[in-house]
C-alpha atoms as a PDB file:
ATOM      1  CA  UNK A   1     244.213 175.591 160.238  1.00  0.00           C
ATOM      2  CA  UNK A   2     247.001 176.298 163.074  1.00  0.00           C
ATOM      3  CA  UNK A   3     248.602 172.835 161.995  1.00  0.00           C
ATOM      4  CA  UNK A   4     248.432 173.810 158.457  1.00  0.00           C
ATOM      5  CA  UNK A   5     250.252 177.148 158.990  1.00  0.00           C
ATOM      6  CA  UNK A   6     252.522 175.701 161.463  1.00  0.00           C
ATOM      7  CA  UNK A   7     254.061 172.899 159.219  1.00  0.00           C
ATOM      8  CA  UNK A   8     254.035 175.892 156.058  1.00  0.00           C
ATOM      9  CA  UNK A   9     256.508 177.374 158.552  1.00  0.00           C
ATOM     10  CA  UNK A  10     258.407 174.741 159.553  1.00  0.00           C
ATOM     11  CA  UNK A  11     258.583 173.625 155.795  1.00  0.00           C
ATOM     12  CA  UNK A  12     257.073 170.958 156.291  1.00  0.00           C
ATOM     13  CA  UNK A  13     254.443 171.625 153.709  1.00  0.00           C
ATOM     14  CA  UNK A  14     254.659 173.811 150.736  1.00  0.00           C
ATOM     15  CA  UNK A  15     252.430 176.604 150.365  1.00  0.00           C
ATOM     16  CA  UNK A  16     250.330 174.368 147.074  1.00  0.00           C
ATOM     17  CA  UNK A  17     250.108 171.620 149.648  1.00  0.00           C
ATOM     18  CA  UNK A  18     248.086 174.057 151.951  1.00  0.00           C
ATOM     19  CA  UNK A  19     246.000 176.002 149.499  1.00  0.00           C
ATOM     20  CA  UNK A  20     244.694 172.275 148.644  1.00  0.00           C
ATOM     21  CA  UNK A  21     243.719 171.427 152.086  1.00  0.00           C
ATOM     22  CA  UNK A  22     242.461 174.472 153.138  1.00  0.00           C
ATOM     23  CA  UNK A  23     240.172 174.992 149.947  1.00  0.00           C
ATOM     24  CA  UNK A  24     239.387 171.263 149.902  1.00  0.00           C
ATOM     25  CA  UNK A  25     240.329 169.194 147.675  1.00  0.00           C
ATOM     26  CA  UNK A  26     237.152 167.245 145.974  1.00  0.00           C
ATOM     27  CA  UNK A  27     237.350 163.621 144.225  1.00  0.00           C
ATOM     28  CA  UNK A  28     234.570 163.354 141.514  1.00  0.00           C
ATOM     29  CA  UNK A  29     233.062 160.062 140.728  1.00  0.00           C
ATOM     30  CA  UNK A  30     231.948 159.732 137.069  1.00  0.00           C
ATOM     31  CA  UNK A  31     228.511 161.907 137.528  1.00  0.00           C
ATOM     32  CA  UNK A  32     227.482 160.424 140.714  1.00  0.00           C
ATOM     33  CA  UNK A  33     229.458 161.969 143.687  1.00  0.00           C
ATOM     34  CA  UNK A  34     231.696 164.676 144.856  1.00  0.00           C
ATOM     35  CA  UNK A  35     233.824 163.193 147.642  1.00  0.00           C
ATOM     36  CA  UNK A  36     235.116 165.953 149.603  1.00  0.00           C
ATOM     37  CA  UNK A  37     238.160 164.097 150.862  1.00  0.00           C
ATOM     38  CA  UNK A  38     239.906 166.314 152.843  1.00  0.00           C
ATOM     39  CA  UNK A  39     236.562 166.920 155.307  1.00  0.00           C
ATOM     40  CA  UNK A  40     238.501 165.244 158.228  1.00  0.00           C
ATOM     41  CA  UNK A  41     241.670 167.580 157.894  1.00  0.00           C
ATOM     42  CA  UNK A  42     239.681 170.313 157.872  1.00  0.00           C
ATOM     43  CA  UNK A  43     236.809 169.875 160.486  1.00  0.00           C
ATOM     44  CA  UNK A  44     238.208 166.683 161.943  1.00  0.00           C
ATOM     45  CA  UNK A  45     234.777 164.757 161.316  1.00  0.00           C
ATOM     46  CA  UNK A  46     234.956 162.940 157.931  1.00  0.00           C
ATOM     47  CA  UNK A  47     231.859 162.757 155.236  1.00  0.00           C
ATOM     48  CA  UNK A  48     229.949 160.213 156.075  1.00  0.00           C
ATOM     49  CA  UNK A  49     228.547 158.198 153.013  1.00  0.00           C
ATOM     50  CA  UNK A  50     224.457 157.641 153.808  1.00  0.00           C
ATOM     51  CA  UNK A  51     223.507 154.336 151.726  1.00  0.00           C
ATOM     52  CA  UNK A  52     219.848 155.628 151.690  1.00  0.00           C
ATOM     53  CA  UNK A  53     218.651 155.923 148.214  1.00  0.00           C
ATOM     54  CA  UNK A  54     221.936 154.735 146.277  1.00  0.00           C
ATOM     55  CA  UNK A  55     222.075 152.065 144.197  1.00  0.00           C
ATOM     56  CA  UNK A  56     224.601 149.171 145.201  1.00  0.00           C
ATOM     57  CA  UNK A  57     227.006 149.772 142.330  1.00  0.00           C
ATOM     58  CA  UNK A  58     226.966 153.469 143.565  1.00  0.00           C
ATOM     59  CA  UNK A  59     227.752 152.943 146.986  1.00  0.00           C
ATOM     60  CA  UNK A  60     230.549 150.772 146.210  1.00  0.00           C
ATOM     61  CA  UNK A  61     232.191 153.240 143.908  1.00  0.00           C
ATOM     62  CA  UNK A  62     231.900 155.747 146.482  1.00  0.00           C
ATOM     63  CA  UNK A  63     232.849 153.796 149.214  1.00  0.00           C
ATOM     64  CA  UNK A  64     236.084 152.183 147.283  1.00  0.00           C
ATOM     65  CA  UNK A  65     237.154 155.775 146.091  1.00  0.00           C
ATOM     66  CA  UNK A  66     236.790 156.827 149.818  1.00  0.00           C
ATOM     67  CA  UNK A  67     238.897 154.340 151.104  1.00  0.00           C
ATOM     68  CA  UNK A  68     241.292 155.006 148.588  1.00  0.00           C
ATOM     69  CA  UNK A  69     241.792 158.577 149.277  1.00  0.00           C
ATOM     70  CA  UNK A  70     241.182 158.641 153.108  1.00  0.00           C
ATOM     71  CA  UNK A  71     241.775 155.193 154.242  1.00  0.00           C
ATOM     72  CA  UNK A  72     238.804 154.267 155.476  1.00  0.00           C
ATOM     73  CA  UNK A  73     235.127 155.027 155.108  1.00  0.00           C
ATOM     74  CA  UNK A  74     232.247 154.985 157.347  1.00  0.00           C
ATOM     75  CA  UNK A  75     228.695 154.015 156.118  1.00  0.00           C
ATOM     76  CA  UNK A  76     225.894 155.044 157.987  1.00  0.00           C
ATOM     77  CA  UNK A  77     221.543 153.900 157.154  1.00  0.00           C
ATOM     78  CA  UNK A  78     222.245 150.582 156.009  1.00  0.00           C
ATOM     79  CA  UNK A  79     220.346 148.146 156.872  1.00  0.00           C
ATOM     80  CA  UNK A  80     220.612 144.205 156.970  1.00  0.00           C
ATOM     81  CA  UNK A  81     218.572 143.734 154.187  1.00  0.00           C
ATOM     82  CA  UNK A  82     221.841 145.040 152.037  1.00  0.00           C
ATOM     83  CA  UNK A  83     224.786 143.004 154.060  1.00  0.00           C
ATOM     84  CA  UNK A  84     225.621 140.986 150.318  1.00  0.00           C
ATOM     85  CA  UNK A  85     226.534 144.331 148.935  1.00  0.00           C
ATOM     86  CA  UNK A  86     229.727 144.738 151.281  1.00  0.00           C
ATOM     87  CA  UNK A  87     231.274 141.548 150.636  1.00  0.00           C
ATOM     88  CA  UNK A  88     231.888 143.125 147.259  1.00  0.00           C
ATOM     89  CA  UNK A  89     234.061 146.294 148.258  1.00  0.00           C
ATOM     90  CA  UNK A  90     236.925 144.653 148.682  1.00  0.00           C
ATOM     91  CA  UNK A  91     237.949 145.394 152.233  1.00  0.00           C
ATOM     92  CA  UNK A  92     237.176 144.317 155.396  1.00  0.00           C
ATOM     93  CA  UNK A  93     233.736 145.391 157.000  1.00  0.00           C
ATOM     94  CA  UNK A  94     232.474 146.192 160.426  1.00  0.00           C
ATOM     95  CA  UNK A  95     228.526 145.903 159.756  1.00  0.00           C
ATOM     96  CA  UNK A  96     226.624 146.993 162.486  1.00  0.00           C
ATOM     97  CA  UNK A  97     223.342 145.609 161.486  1.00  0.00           C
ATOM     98  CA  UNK A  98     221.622 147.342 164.949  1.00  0.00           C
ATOM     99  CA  UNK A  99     223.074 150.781 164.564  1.00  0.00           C
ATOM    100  CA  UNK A 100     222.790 150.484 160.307  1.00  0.00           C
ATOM    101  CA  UNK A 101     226.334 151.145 159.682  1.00  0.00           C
ATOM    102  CA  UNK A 102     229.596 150.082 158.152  1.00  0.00           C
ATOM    103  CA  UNK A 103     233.232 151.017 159.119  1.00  0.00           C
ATOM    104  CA  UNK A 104     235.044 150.089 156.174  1.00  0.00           C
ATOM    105  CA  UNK A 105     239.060 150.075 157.397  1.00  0.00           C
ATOM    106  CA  UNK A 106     241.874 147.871 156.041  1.00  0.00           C
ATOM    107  CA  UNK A 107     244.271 149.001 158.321  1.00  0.00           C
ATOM    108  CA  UNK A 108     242.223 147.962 161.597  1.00  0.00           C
ATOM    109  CA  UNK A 109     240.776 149.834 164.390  1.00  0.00           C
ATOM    110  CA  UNK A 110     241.499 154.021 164.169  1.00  0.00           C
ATOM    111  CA  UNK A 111     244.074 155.294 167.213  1.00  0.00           C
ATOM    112  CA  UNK A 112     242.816 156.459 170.026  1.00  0.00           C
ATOM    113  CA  UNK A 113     242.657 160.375 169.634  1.00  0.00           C
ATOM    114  CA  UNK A 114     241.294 160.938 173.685  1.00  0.00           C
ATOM    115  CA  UNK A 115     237.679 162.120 175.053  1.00  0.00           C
ATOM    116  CA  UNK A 116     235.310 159.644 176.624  1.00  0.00           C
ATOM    117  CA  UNK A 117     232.021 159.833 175.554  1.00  0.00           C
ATOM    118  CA  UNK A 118     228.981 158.062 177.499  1.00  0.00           C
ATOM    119  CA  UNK A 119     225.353 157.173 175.339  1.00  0.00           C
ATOM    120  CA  UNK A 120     222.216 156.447 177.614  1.00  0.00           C
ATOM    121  CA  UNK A 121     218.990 155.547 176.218  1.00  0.00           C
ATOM    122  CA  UNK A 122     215.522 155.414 177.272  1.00  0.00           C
ATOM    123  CA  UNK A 123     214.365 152.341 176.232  1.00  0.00           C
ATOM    124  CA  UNK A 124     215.440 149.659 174.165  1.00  0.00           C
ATOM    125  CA  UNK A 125     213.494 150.829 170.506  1.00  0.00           C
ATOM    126  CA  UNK A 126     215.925 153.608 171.001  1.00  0.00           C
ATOM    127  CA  UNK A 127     218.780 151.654 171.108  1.00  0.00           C
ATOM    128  CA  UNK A 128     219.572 151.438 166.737  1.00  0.00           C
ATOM    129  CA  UNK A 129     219.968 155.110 166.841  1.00  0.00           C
ATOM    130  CA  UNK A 130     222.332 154.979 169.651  1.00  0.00           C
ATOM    131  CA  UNK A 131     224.543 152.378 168.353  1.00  0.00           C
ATOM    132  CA  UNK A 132     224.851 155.259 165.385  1.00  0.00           C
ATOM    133  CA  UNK A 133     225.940 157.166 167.523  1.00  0.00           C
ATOM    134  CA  UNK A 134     228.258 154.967 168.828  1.00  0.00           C
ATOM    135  CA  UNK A 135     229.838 153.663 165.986  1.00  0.00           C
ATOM    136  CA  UNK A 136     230.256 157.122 165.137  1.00  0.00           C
ATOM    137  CA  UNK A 137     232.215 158.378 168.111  1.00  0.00           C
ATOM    138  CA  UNK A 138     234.174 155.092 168.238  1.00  0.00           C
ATOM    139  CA  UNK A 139     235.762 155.782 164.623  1.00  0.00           C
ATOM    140  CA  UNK A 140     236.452 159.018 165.730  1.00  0.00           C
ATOM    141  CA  UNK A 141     238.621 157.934 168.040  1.00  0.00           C
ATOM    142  CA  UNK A 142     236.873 158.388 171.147  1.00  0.00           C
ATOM    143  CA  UNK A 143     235.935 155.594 174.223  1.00  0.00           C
ATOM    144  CA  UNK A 144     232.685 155.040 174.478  1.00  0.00           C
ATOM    145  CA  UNK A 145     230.464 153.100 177.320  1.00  0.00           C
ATOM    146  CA  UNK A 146     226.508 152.980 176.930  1.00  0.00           C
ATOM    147  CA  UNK A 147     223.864 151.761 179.264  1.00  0.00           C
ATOM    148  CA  UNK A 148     220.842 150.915 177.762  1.00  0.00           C
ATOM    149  CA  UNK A 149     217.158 150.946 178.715  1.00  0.00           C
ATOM    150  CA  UNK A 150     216.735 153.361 182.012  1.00  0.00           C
ATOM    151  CA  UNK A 151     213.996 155.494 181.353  1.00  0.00           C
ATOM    152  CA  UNK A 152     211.861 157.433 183.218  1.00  0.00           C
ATOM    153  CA  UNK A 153     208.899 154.945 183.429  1.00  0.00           C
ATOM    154  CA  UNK A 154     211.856 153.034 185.977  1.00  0.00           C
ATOM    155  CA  UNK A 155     213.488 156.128 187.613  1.00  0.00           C
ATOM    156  CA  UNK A 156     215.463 154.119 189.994  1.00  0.00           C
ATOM    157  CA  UNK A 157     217.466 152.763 187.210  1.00  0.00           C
ATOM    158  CA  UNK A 158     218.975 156.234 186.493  1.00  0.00           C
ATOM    159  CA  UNK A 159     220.939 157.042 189.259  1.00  0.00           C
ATOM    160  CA  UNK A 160     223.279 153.810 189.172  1.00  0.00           C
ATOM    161  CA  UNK A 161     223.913 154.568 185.917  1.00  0.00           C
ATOM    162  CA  UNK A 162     225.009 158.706 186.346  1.00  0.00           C
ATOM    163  CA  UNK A 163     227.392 157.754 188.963  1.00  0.00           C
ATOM    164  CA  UNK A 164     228.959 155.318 186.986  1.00  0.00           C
ATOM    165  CA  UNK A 165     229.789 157.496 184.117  1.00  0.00           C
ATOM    166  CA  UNK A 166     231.049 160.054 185.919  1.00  0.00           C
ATOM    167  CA  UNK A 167     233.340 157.592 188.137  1.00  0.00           C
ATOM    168  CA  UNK A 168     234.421 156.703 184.717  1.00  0.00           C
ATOM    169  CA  UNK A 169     234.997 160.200 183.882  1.00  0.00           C
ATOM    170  CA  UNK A 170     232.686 160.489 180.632  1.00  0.00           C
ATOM    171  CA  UNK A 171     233.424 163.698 178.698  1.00  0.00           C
ATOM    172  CA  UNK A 172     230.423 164.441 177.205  1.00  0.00           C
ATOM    173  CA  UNK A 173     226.741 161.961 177.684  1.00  0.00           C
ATOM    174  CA  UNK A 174     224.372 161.505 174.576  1.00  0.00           C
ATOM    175  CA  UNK A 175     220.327 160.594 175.745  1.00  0.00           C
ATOM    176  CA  UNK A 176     218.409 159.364 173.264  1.00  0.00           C
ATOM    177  CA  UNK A 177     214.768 158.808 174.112  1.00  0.00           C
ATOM    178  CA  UNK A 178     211.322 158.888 171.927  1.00  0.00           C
ATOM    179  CA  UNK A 179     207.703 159.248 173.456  1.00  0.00           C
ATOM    180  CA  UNK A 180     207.939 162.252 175.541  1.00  0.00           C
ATOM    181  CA  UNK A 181     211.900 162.379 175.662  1.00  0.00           C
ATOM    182  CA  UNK A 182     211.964 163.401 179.454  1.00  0.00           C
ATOM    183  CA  UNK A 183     215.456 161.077 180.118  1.00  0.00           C
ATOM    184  CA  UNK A 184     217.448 164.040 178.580  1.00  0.00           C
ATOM    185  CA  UNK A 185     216.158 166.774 180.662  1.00  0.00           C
ATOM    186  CA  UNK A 186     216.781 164.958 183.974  1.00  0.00           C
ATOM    187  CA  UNK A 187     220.015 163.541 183.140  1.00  0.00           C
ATOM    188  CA  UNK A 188     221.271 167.159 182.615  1.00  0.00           C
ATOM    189  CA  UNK A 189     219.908 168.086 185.706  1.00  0.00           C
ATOM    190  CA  UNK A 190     222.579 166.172 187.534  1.00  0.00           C
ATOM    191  CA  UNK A 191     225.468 165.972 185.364  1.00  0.00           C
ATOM    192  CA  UNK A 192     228.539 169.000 185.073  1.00  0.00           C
ATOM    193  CA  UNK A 193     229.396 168.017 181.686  1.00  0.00           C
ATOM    194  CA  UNK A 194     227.609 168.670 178.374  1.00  0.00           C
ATOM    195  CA  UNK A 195     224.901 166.314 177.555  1.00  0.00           C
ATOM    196  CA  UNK A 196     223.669 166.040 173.985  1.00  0.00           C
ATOM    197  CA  UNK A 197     219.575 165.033 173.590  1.00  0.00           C
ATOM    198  CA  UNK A 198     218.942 162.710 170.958  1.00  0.00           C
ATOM    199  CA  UNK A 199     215.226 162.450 170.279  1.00  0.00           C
ATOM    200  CA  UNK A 200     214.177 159.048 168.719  1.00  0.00           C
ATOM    201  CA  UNK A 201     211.065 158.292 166.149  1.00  0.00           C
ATOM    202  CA  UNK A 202     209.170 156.469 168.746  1.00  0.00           C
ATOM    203  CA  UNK A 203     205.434 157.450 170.162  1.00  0.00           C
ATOM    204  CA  UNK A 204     202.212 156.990 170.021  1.00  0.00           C
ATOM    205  CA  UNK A 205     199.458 159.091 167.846  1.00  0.00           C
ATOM    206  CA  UNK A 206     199.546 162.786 168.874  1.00  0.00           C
ATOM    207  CA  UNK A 207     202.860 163.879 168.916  1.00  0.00           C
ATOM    208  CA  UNK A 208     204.483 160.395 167.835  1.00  0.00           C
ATOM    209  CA  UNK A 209     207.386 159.902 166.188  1.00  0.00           C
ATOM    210  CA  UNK A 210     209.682 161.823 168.146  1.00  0.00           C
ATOM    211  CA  UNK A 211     208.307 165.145 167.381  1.00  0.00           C
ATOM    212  CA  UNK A 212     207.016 165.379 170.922  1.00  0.00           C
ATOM    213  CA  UNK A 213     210.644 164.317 172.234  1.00  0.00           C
ATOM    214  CA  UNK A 214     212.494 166.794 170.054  1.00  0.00           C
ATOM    215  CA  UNK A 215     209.803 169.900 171.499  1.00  0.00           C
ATOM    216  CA  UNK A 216     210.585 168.784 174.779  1.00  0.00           C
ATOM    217  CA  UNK A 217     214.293 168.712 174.291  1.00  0.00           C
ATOM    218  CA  UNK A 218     214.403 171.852 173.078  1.00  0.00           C
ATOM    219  CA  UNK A 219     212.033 173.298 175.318  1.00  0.00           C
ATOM    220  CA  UNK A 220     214.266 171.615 178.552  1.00  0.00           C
ATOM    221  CA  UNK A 221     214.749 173.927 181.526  1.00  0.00           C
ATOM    222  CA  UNK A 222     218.329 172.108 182.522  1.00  0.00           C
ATOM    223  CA  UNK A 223     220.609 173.122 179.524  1.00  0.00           C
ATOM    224  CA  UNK A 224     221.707 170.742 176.696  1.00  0.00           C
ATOM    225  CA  UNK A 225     222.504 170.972 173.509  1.00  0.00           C
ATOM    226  CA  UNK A 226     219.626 168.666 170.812  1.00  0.00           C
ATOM    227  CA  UNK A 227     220.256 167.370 167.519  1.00  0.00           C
ATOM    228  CA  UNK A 228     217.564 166.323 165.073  1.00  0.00           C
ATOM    229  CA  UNK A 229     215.333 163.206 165.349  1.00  0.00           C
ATOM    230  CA  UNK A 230     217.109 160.221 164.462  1.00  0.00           C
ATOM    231  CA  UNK A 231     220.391 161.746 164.177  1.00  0.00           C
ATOM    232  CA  UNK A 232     222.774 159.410 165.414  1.00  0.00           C
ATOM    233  CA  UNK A 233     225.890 160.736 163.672  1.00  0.00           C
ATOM    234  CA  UNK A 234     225.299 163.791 164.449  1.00  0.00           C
ATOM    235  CA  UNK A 235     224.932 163.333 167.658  1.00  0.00           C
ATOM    236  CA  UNK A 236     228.449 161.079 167.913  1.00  0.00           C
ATOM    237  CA  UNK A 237     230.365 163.709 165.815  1.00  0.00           C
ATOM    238  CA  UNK A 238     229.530 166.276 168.136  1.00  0.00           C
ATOM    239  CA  UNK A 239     229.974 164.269 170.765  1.00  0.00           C
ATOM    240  CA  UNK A 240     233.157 162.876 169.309  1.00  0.00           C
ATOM    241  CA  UNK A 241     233.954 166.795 168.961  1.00  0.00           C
ATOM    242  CA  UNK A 242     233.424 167.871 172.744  1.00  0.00           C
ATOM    243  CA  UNK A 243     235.046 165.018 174.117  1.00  0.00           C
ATOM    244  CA  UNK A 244     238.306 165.438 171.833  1.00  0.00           C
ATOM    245  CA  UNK A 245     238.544 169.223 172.930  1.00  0.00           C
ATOM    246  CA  UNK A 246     237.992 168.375 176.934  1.00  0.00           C
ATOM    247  CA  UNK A 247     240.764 166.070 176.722  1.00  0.00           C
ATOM    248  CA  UNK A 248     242.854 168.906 174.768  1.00  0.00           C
ATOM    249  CA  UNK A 249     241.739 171.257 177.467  1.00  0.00           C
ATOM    250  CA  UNK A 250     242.673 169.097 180.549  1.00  0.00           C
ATOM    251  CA  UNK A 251     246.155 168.527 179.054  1.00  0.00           C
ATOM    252  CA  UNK A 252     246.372 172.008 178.495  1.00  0.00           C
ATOM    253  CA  UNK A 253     245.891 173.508 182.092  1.00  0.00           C
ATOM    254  CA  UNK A 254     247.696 170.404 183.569  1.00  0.00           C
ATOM    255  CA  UNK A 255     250.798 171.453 181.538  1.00  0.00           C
ATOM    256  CA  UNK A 256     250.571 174.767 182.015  1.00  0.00           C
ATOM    257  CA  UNK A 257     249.604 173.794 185.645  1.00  0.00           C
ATOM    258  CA  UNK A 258     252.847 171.285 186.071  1.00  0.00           C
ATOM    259  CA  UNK A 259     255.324 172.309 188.168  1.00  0.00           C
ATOM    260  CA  UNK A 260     258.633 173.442 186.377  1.00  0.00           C
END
């Protein structure tokens, strides 16, 4: 919004320009879809197109009006099973067939917009979800490094792992874990930067399916902030989201800190 009113001053933008982006300005798509386009400009996280229960010739109108008004276009829940439908959007893909998702960018890889963002996970079964994530807070312009695999049931695992991310100075560290989702709790218990809990659909029985790891998240002593189960864009958008505003902050204070 500050940009917005700061290029209607400079005259860089007229005041029509601004009323569009600041109301939004919506792309229909005969019946099926109403793209709001100018999400990123406005929240700085783009929609995010879910290929769950579209049909393929839907998803590729959506996706080919997305890249035509934005760009670029990021697909998120689909799965291998549906890697013949991209060939026909007409622009070069990045499937992830782990993670479920598809970064759909002529131009190449996004620029680098600052925030590091680190993504543990408990076990491997956890590990789709977090390459969501990733994916996620990659497009968004953010470094990302993940170590995979160090739960609880190996303890000793964990501690290599902390000091590396914060040696690499990680903004912000997602956890995803299933089955009792303990790896979230501890890692905030030694970390000085936010950590996000991601609890994954895994279990046994009782409490299975990540309902027990989601209770436990929530119910964690250390602070952190949880998103829902399986939620591995949310989790990288708000990741993606913390990490761009530490980096603003730092450059902030060390400019207001410089010496004249």
């Amino acid at each position: 919004m500050k940009d917005i009113l700061r290029k209607v001053a400079s005259g860089e933008m007229s005041l029509e320009e601004a009323d569009t982006l600041i109301r939004g300005r919506m792309v229909e798509i005969s019946g099926i879809a109403s793209l709001d386009v100018d999400r990123e400009n406005r929240t700085g996280i783009p929609e995010v197109i879910i290929a769950e229960g579209k049909s393929p010739d839907q998803l590729a109108a959506i996706v080919r009006e997305m890249v035509k008004c934005n760009g670029w276009a990021l697909v998120s829940r689909i799965g291998e099973d549906r890697s013949d439908e991209v060939s026909g959007w007409g622009h070069p893909v990045d499937h992830n067939t782990v993670g479920r998702t598809c970064v759909v960018r002529p131009d190449g890889l996004p620029e680098p917009r600052g925030g590091r963002v680190g993504i543990l996970t408990a076990g491997t079964s956890d590990i789709p979800v977090a390459e969501e994530a990733r994916v996620t807070a990659e497009v968004l312009g953010c470094q990302v490094r993940t170590a995979y695999d160090i739960g609880v049931a190996g303890i000793h695992r964990m501690a290599p792992v902390i000091r590396r991310m914060a040696e690499w100075k990680a903004d912000v560290l997602i956890v995803a874990a299933g089955r009792e989702g303990a790896l979230s709790t501890l890692v905030s218990a030694l970390v000085d930067i936010p950590v996000i809990g991601l609890p994954i659909s895994t279990g046994y029985g009782h409490g299975g399916n990540g309902e027990t790891a989601l209770s436990a998240m929530l119910q964690s002593c250390s602070p952190l902030v949880v998103v829902n189960i399986d939620a591995g864009f949310v989790a990288g958008a708000a990741a993606a989201r913390f990490a761009r505003r530490m980096t603003l902050y730092t450059t902030r204070r060390g400019a207001t800190n410089a010496p004249d």
